[in-house]
Protein backbone atom coordinates (compact mmCIF):
# COMPACT_ATOMS: atom_id res chain seq x y z
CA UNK A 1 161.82 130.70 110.36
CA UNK A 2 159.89 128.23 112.31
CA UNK A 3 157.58 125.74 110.40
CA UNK A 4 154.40 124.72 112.61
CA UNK A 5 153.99 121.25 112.71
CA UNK A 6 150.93 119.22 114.14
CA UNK A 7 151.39 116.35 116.14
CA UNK A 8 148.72 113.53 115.95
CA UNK A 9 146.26 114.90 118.82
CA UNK A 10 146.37 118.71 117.38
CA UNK A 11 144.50 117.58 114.10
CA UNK A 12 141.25 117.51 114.25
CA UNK A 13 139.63 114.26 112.24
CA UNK A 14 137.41 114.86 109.48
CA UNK A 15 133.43 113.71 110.38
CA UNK A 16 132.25 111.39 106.99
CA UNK A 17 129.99 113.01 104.96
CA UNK A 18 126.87 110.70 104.12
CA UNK A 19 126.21 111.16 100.13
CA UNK A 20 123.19 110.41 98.50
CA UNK A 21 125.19 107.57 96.47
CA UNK A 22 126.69 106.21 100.09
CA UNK A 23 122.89 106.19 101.42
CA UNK A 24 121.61 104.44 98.29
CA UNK A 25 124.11 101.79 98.62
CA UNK A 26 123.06 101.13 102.47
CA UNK A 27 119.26 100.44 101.21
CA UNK A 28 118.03 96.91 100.74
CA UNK A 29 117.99 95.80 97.10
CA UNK A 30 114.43 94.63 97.97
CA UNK A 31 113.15 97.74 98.75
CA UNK A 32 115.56 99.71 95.80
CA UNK A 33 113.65 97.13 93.09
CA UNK A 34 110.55 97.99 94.71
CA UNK A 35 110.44 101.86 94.63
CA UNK A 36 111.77 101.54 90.79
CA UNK A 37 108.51 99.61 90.43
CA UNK A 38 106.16 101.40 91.90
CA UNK A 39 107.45 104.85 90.35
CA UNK A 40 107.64 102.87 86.89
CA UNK A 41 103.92 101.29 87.10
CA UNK A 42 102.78 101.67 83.33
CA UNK A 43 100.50 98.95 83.43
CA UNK A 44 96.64 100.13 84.37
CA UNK A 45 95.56 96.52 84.08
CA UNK A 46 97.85 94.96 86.67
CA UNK A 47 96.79 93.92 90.24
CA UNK A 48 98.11 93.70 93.74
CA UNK A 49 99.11 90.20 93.13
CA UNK A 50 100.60 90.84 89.60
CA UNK A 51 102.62 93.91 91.32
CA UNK A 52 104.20 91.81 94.12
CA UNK A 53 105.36 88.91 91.80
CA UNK A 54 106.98 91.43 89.22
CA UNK A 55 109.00 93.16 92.09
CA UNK A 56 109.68 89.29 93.27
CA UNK A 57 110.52 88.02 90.27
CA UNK A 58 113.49 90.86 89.98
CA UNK A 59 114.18 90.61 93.47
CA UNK A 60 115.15 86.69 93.07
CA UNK A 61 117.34 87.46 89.35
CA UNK A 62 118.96 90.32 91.21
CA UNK A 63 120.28 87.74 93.41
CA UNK A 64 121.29 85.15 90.78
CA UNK A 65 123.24 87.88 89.28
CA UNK A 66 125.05 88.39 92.85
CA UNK A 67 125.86 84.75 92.62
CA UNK A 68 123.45 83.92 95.70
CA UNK A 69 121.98 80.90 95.45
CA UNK A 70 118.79 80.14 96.74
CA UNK A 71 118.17 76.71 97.38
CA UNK A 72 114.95 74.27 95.36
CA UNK A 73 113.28 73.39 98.20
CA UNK A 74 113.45 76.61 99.66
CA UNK A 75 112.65 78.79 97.57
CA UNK A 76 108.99 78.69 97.55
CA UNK A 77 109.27 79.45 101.00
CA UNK A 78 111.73 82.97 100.50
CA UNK A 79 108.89 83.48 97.56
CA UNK A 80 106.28 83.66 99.75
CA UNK A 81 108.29 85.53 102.46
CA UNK A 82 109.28 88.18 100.18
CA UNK A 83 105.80 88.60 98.43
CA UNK A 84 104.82 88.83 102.20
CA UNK A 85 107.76 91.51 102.52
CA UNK A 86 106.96 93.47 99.65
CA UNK A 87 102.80 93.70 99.93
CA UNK A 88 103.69 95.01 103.55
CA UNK A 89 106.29 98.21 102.02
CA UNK A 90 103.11 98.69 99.79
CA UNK A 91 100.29 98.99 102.12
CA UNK A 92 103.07 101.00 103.97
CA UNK A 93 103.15 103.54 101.27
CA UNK A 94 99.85 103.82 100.02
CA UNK A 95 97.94 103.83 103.58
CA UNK A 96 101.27 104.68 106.04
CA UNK A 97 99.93 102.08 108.44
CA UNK A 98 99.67 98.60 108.45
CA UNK A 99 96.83 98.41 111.31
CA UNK A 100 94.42 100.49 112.63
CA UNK A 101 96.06 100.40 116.13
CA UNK A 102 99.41 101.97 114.47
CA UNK A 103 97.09 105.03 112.41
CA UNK A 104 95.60 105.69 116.08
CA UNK A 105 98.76 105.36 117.92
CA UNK A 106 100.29 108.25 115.42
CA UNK A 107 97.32 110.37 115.85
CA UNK A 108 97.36 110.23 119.50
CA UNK A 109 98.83 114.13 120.02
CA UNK A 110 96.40 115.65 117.66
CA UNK A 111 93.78 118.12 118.65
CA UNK A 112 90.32 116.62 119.41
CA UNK A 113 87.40 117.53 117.51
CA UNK A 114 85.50 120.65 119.25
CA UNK A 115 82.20 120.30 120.02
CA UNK A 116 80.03 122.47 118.32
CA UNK A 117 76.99 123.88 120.82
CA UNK A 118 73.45 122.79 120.01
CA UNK A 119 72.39 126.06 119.72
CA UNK A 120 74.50 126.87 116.61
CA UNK A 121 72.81 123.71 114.90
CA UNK A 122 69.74 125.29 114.67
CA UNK A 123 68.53 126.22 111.35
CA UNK A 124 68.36 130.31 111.02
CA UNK A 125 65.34 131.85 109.39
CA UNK A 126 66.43 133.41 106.25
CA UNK A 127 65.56 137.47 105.82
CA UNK A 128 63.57 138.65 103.01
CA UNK A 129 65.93 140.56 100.34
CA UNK A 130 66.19 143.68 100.65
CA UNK A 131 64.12 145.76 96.96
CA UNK A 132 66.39 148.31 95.43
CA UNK A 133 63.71 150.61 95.68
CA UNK A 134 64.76 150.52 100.07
């Protein structure tokens, strides 16, 4: 009775599997915070501005909580970077552009309006209804 045994370059490696918890953990906490806030939004009365310093705000006591430290005199600057940061992922998602260069550069391969011919603009006289009595 022979038992097979594989050497080393018989085996064939197992390719990693990405999971959904794997691909979660690759995203930036900046953008995880924000997508929790904009599928939570509750409040009707609450502005652009409002929006961006909430998802700031969490942003900055995520870190704390990581033990990063962001430094007093720069961290008006990283505020104002990340409210930067975070209006641009929002425009992103509402509009899917930022400019009006990058909605016409994605449009490019779409079909061109047809022209319709002049002659089919005209308006068409209307026929009398018919009486049932025809």
């Amino acid at each position: 009775m022979k038992t097979a045994t594989k050497t080393a370059s018989q085996t064939k490696p197992k390719k990693a599997v990405a999971t959904k918890k794997s691909a979660r953990r690759e995203l930036d906490p900046l953008y995880v915070i924000f997508e929790r806030h904009l599928f939570n939004f509750a409040d009707p009365d609450s502005d652009r501005a409002q929006f961006i310093a909430t998802v700031v705000d969490d942003y900055l006591n995520f870190l704390k909580k990581q033990n990063i430290i962001v430094p007093r005199p720069m961290e008006q600057l990283i505020v104002e970077e990340l409210a930067t940061q975070v209006n641009t992922m929002l425009v992103k998602k509402i509009y899917g552009c930022l400019t009006l260069a990058e909605y016409s550069g994605k449009n490019v391969g779409l079909s061109k309006p047809r022209r319709v011919p002049a002659s089919s603009m005209k308006p068409r006289a209307r026929k009398a209804p018919r009486s049932p009595a025809e």
